[in-house]
N, C-alpha and C. Protein backbone atom coordinates (compact mmCIF):
# COMPACT_ATOMS: atom_id res chain seq x y z
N UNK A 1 -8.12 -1.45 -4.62
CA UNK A 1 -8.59 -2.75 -5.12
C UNK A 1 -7.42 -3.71 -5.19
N UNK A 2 -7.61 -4.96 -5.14
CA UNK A 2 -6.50 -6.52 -5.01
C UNK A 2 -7.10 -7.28 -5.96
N UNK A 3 -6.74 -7.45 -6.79
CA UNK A 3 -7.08 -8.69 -8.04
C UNK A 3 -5.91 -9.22 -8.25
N UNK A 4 -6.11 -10.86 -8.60
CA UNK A 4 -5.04 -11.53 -8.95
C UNK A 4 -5.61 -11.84 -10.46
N UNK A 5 -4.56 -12.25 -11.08
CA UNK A 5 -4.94 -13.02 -12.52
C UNK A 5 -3.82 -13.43 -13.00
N UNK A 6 -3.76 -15.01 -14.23
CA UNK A 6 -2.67 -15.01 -14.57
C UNK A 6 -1.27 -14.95 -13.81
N UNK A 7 -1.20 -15.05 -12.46
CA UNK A 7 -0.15 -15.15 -11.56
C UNK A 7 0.04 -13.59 -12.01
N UNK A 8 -0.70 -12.19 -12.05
CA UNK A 8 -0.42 -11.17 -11.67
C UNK A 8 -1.53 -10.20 -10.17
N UNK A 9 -0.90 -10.02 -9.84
CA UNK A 9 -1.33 -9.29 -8.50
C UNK A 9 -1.52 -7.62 -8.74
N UNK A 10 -2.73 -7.13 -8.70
CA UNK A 10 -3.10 -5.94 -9.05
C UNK A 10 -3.33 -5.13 -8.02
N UNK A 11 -2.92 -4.01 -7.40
CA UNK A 11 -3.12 -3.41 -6.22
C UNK A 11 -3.59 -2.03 -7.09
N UNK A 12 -4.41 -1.96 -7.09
CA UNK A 12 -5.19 -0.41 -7.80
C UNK A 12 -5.46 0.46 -6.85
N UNK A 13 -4.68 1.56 -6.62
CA UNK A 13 -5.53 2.86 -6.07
C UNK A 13 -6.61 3.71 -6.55
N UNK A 14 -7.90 3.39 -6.34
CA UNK A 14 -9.15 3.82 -6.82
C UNK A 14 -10.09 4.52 -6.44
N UNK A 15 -9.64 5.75 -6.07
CA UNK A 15 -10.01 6.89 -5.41
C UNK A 15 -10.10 7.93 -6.56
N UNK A 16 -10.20 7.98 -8.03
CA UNK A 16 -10.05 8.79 -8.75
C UNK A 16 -10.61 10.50 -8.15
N UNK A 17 -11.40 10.44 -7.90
CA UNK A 17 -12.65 11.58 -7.52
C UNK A 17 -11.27 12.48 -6.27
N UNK A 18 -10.26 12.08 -5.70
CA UNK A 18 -9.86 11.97 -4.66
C UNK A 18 -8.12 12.56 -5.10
N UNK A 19 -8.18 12.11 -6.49
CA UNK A 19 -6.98 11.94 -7.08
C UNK A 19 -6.05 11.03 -6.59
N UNK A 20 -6.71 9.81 -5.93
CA UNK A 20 -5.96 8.69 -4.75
C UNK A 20 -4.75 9.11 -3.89
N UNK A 21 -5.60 10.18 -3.15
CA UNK A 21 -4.69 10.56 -2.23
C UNK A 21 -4.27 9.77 -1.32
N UNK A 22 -3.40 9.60 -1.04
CA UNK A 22 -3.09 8.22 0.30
C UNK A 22 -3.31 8.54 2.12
N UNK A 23 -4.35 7.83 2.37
CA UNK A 23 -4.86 8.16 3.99
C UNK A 23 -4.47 6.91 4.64
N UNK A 24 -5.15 6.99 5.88
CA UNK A 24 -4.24 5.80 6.59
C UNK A 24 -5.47 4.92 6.28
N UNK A 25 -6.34 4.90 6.08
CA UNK A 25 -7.13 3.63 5.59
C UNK A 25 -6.99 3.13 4.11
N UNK A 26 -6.27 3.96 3.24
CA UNK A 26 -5.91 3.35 1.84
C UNK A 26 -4.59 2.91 2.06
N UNK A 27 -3.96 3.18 3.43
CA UNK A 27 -2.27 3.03 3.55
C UNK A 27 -2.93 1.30 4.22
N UNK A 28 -3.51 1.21 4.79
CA UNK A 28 -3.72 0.20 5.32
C UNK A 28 -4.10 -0.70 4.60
N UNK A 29 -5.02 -0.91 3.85
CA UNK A 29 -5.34 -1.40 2.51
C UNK A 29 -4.24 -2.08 1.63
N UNK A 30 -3.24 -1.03 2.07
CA UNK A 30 -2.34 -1.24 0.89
C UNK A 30 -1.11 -1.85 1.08
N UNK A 31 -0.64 -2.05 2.77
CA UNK A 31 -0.03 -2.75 3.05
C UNK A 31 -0.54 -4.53 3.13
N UNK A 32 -1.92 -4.83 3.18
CA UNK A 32 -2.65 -6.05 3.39
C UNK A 32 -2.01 -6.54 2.07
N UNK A 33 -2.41 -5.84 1.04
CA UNK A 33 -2.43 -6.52 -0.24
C UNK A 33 -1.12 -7.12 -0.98
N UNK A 34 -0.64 -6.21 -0.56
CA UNK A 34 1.04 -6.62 -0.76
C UNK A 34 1.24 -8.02 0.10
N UNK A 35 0.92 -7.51 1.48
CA UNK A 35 1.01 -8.79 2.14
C UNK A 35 0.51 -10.21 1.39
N UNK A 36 -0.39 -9.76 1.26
CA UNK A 36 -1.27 -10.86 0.06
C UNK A 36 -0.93 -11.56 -1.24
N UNK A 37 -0.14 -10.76 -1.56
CA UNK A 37 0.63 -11.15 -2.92
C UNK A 37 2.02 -11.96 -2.30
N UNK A 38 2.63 -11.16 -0.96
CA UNK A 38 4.11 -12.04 -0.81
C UNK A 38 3.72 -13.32 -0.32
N UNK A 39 2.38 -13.94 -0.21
CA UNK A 39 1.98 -14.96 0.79
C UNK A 39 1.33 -15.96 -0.42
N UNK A 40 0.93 -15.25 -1.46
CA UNK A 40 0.30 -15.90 -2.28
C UNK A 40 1.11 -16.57 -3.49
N UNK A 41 1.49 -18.35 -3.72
CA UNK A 41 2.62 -18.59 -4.69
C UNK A 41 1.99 -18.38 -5.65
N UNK A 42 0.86 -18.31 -5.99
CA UNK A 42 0.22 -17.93 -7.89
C UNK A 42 0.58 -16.84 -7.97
N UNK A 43 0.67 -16.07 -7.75
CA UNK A 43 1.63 -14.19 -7.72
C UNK A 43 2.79 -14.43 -8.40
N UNK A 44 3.29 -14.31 -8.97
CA UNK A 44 4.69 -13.86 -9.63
C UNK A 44 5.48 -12.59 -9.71
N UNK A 45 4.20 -11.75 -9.84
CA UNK A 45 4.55 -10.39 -10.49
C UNK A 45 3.36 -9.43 -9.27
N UNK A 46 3.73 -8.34 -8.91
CA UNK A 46 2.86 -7.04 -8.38
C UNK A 46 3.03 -5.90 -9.21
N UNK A 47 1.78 -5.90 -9.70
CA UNK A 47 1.52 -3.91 -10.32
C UNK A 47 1.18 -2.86 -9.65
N UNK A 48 1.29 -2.16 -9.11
CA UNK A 48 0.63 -0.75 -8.46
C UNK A 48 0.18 -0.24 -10.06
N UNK A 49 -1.09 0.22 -9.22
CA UNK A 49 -1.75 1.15 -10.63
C UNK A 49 -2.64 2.16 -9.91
N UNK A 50 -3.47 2.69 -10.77
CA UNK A 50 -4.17 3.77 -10.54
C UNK A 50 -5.67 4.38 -11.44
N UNK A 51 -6.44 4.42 -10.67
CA UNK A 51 -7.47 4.72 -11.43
C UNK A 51 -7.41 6.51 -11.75
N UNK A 52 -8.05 7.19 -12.93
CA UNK A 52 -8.25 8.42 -13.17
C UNK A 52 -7.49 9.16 -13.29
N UNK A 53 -7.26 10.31 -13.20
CA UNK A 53 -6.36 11.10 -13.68
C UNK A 53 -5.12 11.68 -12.89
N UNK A 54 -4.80 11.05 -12.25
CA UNK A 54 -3.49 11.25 -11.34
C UNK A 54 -3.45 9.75 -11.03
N UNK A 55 -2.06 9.37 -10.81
CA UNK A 55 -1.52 8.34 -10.20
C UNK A 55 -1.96 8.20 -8.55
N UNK A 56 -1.13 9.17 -7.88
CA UNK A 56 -1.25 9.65 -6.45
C UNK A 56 -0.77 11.08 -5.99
N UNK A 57 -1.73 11.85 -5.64
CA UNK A 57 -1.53 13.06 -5.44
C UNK A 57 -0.66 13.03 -3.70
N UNK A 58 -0.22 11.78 -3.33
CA UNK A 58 0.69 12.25 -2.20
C UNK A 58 -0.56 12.11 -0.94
N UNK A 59 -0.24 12.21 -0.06
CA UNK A 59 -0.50 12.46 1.84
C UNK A 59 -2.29 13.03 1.48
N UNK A 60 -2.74 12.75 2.52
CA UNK A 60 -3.95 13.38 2.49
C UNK A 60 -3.87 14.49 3.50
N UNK A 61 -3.95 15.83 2.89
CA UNK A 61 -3.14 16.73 4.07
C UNK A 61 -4.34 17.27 4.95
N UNK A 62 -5.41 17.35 4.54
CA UNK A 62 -6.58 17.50 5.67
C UNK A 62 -6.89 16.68 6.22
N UNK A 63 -6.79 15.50 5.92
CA UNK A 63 -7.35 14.31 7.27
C UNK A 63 -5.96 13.12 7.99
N UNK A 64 -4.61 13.89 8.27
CA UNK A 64 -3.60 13.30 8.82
C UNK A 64 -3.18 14.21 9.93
N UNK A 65 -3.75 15.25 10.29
CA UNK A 65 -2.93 15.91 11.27
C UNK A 65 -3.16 15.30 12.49
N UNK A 66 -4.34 15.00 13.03
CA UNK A 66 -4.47 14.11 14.36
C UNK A 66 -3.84 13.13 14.47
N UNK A 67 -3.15 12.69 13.14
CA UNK A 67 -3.19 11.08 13.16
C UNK A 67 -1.49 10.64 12.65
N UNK A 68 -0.69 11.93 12.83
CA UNK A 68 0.71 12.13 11.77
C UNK A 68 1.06 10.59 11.83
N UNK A 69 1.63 10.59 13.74
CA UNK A 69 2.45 9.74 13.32
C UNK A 69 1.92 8.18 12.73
N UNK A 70 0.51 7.80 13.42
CA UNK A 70 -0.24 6.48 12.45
C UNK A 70 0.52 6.70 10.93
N UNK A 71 0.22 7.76 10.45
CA UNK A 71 -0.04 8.13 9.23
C UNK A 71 1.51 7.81 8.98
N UNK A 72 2.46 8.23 9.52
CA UNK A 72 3.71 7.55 9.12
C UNK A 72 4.38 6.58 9.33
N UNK A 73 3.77 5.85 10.25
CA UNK A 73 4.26 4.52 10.42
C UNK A 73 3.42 3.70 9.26
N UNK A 74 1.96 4.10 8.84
CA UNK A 74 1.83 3.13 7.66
C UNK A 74 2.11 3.71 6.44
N UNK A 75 2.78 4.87 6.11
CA UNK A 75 3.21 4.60 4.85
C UNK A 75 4.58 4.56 4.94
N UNK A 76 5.66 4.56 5.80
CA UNK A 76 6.69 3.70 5.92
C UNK A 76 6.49 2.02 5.67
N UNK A 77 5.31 1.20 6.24
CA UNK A 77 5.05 0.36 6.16
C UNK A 77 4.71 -0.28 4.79
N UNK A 78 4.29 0.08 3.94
CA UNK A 78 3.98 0.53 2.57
C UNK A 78 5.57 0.52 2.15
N UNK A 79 5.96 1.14 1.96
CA UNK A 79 7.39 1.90 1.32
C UNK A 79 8.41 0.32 1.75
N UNK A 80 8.27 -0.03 2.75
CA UNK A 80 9.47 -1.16 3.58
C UNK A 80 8.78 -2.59 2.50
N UNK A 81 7.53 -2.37 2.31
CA UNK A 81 6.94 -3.52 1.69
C UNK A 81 7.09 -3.74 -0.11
N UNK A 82 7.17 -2.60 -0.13
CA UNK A 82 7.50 -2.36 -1.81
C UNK A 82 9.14 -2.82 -1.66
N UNK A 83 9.88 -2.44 -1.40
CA UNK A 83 11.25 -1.87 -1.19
C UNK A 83 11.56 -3.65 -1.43
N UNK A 84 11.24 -4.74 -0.18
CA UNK A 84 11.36 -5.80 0.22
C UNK A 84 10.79 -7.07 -0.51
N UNK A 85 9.49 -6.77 -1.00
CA UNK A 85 8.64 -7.34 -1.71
C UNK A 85 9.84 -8.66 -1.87
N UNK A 86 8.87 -9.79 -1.93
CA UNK A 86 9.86 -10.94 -2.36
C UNK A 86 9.15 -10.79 -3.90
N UNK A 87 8.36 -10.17 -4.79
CA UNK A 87 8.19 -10.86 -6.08
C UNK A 87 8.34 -9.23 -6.69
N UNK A 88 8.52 -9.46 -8.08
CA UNK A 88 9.18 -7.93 -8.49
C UNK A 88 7.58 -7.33 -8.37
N UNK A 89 7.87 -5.88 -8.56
CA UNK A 89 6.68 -4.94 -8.23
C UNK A 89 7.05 -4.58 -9.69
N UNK A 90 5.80 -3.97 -10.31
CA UNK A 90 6.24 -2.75 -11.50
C UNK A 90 5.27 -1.67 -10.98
N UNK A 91 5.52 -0.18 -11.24
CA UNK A 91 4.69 1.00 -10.91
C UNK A 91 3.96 1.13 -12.48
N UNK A 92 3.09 1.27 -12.73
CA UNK A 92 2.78 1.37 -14.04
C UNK A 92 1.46 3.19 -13.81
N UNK A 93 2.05 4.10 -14.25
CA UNK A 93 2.12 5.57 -13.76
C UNK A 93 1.28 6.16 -15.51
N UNK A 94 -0.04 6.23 -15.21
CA UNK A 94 -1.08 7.07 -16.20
C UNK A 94 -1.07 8.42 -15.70
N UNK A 95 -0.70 8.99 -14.45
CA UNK A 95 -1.27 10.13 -14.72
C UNK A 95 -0.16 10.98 -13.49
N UNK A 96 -0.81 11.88 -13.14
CA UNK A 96 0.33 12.79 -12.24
C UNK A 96 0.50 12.21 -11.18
N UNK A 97 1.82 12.74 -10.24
CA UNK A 97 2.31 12.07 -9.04
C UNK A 97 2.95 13.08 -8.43
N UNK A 98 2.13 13.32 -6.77
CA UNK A 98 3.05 14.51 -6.30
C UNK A 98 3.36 13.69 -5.19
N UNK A 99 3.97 14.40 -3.94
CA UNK A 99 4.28 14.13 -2.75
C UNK A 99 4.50 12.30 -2.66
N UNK A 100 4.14 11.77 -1.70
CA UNK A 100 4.42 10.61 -1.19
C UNK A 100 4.25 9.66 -2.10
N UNK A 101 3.07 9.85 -3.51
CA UNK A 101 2.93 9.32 -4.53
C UNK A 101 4.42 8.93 -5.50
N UNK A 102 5.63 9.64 -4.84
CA UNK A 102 6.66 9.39 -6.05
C UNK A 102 7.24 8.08 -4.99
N UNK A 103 6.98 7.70 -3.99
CA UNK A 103 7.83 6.99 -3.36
C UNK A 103 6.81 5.53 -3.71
N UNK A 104 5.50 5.48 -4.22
CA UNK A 104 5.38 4.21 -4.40
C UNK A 104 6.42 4.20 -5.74
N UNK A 105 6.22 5.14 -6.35
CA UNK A 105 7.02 4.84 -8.06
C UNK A 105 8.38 4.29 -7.59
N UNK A 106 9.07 5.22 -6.78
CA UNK A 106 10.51 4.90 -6.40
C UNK A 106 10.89 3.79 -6.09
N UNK A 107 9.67 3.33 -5.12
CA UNK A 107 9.56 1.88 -4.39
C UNK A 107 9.67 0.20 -5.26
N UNK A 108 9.04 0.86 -6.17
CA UNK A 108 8.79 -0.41 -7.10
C UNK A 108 10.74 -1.00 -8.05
N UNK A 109 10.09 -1.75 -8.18
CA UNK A 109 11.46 -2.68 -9.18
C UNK A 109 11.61 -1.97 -10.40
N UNK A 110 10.50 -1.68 -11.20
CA UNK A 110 10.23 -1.46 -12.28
C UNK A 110 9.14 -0.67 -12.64
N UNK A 111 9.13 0.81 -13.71
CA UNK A 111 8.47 1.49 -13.32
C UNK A 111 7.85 2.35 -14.80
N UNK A 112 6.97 2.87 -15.17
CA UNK A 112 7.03 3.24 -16.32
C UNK A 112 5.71 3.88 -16.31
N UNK A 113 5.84 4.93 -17.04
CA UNK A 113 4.98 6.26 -17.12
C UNK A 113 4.29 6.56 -18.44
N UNK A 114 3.15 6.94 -18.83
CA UNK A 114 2.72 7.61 -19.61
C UNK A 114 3.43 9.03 -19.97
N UNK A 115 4.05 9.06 -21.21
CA UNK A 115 4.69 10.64 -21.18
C UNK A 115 4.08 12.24 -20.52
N UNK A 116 2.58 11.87 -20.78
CA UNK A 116 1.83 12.80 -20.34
C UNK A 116 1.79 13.20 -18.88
N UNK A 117 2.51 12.12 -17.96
CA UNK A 117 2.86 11.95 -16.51
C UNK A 117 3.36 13.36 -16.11
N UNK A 118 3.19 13.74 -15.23
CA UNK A 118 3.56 15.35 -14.26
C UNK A 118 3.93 14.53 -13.27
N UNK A 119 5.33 14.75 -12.15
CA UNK A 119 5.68 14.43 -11.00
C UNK A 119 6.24 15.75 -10.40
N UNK A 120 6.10 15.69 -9.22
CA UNK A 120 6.29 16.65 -8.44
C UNK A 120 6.72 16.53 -7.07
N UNK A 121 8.16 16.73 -6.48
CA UNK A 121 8.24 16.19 -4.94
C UNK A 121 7.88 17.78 -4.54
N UNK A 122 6.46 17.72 -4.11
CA UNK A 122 5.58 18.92 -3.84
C UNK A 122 5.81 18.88 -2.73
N UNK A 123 6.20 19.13 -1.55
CA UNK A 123 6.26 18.70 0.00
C UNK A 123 6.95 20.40 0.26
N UNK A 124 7.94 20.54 -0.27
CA UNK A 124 8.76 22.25 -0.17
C UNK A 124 7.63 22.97 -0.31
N UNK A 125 6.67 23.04 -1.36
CA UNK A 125 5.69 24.05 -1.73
C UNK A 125 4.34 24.22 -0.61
N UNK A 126 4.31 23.29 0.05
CA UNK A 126 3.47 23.02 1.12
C UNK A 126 3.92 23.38 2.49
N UNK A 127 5.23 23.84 2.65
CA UNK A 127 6.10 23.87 3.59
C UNK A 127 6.34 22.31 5.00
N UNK A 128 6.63 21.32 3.74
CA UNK A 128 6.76 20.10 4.60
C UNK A 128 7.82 20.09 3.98
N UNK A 129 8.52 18.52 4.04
CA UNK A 129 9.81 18.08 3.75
C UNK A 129 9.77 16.82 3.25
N UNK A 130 10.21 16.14 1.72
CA UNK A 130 10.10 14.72 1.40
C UNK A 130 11.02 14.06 2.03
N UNK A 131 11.11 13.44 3.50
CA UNK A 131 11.87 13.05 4.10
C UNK A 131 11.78 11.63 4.20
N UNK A 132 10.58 11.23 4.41
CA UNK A 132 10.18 9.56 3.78
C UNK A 132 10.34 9.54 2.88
N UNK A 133 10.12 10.07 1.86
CA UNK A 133 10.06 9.33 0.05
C UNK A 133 11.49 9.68 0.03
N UNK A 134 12.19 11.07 0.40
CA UNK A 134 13.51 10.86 -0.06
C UNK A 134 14.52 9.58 0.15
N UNK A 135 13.97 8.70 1.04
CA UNK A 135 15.12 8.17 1.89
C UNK A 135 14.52 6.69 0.39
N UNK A 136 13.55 6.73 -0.13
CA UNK A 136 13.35 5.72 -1.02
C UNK A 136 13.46 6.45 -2.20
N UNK A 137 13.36 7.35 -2.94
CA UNK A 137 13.99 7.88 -4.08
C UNK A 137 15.71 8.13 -4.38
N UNK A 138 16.33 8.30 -3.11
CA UNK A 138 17.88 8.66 -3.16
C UNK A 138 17.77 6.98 -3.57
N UNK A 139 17.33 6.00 -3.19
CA UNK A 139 18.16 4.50 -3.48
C UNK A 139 17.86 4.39 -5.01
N UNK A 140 16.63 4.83 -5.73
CA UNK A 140 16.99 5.24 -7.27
C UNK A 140 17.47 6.30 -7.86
N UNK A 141 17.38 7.30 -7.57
CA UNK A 141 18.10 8.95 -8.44
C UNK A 141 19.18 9.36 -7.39
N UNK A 142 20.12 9.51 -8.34
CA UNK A 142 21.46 10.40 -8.06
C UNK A 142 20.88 11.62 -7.24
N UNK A 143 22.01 11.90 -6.46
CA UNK A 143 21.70 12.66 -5.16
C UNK A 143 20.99 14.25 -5.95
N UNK A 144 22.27 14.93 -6.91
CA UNK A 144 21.82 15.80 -7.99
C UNK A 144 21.03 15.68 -8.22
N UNK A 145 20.54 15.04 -9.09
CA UNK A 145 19.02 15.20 -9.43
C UNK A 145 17.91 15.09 -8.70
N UNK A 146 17.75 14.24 -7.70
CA UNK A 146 17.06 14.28 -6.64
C UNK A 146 17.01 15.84 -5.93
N UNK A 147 17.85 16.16 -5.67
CA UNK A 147 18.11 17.59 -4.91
C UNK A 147 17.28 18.52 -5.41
N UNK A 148 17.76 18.64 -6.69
CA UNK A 148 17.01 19.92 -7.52
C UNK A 148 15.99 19.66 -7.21
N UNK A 149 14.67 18.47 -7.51
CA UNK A 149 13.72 18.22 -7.93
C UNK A 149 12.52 18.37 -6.10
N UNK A 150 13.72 18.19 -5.15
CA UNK A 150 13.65 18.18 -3.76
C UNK A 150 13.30 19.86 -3.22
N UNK A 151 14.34 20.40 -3.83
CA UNK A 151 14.21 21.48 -3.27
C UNK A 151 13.01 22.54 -3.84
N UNK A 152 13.19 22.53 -5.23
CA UNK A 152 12.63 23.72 -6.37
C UNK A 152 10.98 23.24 -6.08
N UNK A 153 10.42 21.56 -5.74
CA UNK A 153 9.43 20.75 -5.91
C UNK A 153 8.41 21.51 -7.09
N UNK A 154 9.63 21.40 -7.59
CA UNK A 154 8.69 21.77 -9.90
C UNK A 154 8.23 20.86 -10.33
N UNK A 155 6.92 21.12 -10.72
CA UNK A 155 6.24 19.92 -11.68
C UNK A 155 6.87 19.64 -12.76
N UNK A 156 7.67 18.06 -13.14
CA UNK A 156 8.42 18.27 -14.22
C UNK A 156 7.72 16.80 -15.06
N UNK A 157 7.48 16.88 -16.42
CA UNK A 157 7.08 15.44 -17.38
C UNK A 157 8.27 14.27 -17.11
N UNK A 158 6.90 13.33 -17.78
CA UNK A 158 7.45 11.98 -17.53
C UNK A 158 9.35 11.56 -17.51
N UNK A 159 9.22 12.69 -19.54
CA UNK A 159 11.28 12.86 -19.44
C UNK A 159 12.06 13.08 -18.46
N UNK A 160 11.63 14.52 -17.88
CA UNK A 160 12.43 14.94 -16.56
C UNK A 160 12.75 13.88 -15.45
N UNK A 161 11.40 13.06 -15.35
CA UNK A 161 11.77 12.39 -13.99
C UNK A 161 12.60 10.87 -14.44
N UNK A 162 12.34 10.44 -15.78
CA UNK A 162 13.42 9.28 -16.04
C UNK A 162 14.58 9.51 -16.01
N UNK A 163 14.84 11.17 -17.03
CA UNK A 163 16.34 11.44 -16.77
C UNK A 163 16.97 11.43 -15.05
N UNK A 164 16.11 11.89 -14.14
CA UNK A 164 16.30 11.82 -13.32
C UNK A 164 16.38 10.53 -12.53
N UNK A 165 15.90 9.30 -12.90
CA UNK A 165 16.17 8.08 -12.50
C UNK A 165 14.95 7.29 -11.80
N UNK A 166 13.93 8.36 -11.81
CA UNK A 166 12.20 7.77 -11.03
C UNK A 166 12.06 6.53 -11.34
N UNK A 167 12.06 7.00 -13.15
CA UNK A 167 11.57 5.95 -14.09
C UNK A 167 12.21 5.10 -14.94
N UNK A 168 12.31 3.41 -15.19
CA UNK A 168 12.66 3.06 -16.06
C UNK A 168 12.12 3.25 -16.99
N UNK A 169 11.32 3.31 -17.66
CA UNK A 169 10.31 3.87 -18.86
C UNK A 169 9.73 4.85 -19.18
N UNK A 170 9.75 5.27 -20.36
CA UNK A 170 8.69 6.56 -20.18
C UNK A 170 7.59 6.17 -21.86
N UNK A 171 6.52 5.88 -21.97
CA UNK A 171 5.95 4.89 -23.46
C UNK A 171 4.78 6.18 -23.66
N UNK A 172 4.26 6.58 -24.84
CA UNK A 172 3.24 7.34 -25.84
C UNK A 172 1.59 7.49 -25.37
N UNK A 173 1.61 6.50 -24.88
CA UNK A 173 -0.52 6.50 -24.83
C UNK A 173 -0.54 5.59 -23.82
N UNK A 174 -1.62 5.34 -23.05
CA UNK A 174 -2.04 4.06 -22.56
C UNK A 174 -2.14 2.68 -22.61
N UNK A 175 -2.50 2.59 -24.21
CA UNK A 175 -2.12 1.00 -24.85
C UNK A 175 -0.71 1.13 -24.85
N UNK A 176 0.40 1.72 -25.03
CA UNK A 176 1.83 1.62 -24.45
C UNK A 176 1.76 1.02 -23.49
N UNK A 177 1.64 1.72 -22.48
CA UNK A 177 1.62 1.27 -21.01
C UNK A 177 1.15 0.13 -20.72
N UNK A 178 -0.43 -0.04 -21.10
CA UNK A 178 -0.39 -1.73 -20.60
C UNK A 178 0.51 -2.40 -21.41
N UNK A 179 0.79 -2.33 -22.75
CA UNK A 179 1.82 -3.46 -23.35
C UNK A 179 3.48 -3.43 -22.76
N UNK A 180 3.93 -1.88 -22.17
CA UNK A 180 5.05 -2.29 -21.58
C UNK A 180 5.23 -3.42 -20.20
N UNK A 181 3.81 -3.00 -19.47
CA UNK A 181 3.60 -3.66 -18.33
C UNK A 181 3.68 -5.54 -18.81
N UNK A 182 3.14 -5.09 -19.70
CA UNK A 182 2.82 -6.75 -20.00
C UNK A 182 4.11 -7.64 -21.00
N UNK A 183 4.81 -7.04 -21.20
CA UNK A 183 6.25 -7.22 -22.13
C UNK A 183 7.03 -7.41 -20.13
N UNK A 184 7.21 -7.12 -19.56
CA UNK A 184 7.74 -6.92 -18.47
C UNK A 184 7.43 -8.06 -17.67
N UNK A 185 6.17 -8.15 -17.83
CA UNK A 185 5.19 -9.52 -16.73
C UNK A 185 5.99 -10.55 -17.65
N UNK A 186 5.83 -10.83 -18.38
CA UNK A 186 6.30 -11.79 -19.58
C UNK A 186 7.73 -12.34 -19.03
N UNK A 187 8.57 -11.09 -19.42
CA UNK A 187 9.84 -11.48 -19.39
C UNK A 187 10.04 -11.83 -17.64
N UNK A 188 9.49 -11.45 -16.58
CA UNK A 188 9.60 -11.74 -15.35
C UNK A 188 8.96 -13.27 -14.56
N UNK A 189 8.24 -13.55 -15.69
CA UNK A 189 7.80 -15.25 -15.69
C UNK A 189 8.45 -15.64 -15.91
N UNK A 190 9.67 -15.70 -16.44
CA UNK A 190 10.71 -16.73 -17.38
C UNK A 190 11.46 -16.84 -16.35
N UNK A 191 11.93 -16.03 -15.32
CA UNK A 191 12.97 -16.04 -13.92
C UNK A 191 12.70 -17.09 -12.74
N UNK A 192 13.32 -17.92 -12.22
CA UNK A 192 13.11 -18.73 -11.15
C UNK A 192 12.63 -17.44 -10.35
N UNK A 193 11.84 -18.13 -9.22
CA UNK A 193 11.22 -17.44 -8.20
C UNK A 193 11.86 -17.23 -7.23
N UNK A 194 13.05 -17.84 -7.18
CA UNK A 194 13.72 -18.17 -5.70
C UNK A 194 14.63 -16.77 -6.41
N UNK A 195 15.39 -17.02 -7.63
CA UNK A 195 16.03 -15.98 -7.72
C UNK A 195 15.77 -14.79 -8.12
N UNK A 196 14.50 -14.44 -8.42
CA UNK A 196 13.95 -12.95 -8.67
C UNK A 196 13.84 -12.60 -7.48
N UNK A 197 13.78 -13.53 -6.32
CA UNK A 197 12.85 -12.94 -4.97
C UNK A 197 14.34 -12.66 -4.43
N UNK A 198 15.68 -13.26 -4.16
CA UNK A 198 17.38 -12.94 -4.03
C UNK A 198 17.38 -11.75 -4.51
C-alpha cells in the first residue's frame, strides 16, 4: 500500500497472511512508490511499515526460482532506492525480519523496532548467502557483528540487532513505535529539504 498524509509517505507491506514476503510483484510495487514519494514535493518524510505479525520474512523462496535474476535486479532496485532516497526514510519494524527483510531495515535512514522484534540473516540456514543485504547492512553494522549474525543466521531480539547497529531504536509496545516514528517525522520537518536530501 502508498498513502500520503501530512507530507508523510507510507509504503506498507500488506501481505500479513504471507508474512510479506517480498516477490517480484511486491518488489515492483515497491520500487514505484518510493519513486512516488522522491517525485512528490508534499513528501517530506518515507515510512516502510508492515502489516501483521512479521515485518518481512525475506525472498519468496517458492515463487523466485524461474525468475532469480528479475528477482534480483528488483530488489537491488528497492535497496539502491532506499539507500538514495532524496527524503529521509524511517523503517518502523512491529514484528520479525528474516532474510532480505533486514536490508529494507538496513536501507532506511532511520529505524526502530518493537522490542518484541526477532531478526534473522536466515539465508546460511537455507543454504543461500546474504550477499545483497550484506552489501547494505555492512554500510550500517560493524563488520564483527555483522559476521556473527551472517554466518550463525540466529534469530536474535530487537537488543541484539541494535547492539549490532540494524537499529537506531529499539521502544516497549506499539504505541511506542508509532510515537517514536512520529517524534522523528516531527523533528525531520524542521530540516530544509535541500539539506536533508545532501
Amino acid at each position: 500500500r502508498y498513502e500520503v498524509a501530512d507530507g508523510v509517505a507510507r509504503v506498507v507491506l500488506d501481505a500479513p497472511e504471507a508474512r510479506n514476503v517480498l516477490t517480484g510483484e511486491s518488489l515492483r510495487l515497491f520500487s514505484e512508490a518510493l519513486d512516488r514519494a522522491a517525485l512528490d514535493d508534499a513528501v517530506r518524510v518515507v515510512v516502510v511499515a508492515a502489516t501483521g505479525r512479521a515485518f518481512c520474512a525475506g525472498a519468496d523462496l517458492r515463487g523466485t526460482g524461474g525468475e532469480a535474476a528479475d528477482f534480483t535486479a528488483r530488489y537491488t532496485g528497492v535497496l539502491t532506492r532506499l539507500l538514495d532516497h532524496p527524503k529521509p526514510t524511517i523503517a518502523r519494524v512491529q514484528g520479525h525480519v528474516a532474510g532480505g527483510g533486514n536490508g529494507l531495515v538496513a536501507g532506511a535512514d532511520l529505524s526502530v523496532a518493537v522490542e518484541s522484534a526477532k531478526f534473522a540473516f536466515s539465508e546460511v540456514r537455507v543454504g543461500a548467502v546474504p550477499a545483497i543485504v550484506s552489501v547494505v547492512a555492512l554500510q550500517r553494522m560493524p563488520r564483527a557483528q555483522a559476521i556473527e549474525l551472517f554466518l550463525t543466521g540466529e534469530r536474535v531480539p530487537a537488543a541484539r540487532a541494535q547492539q549490532a547497529g540494524l537499529l537506531t531504536s529499539v521502544v516497549d509496545d506499539e504505541q511506542a513505535l508509532d510515537d517514536a516514528v512520529a517524534t522523528w517525522v516531527d523533528a525531520l520537518r524542521l530540516g530544509g529539504p535541500q539539506a536533508l536530501r545532501s
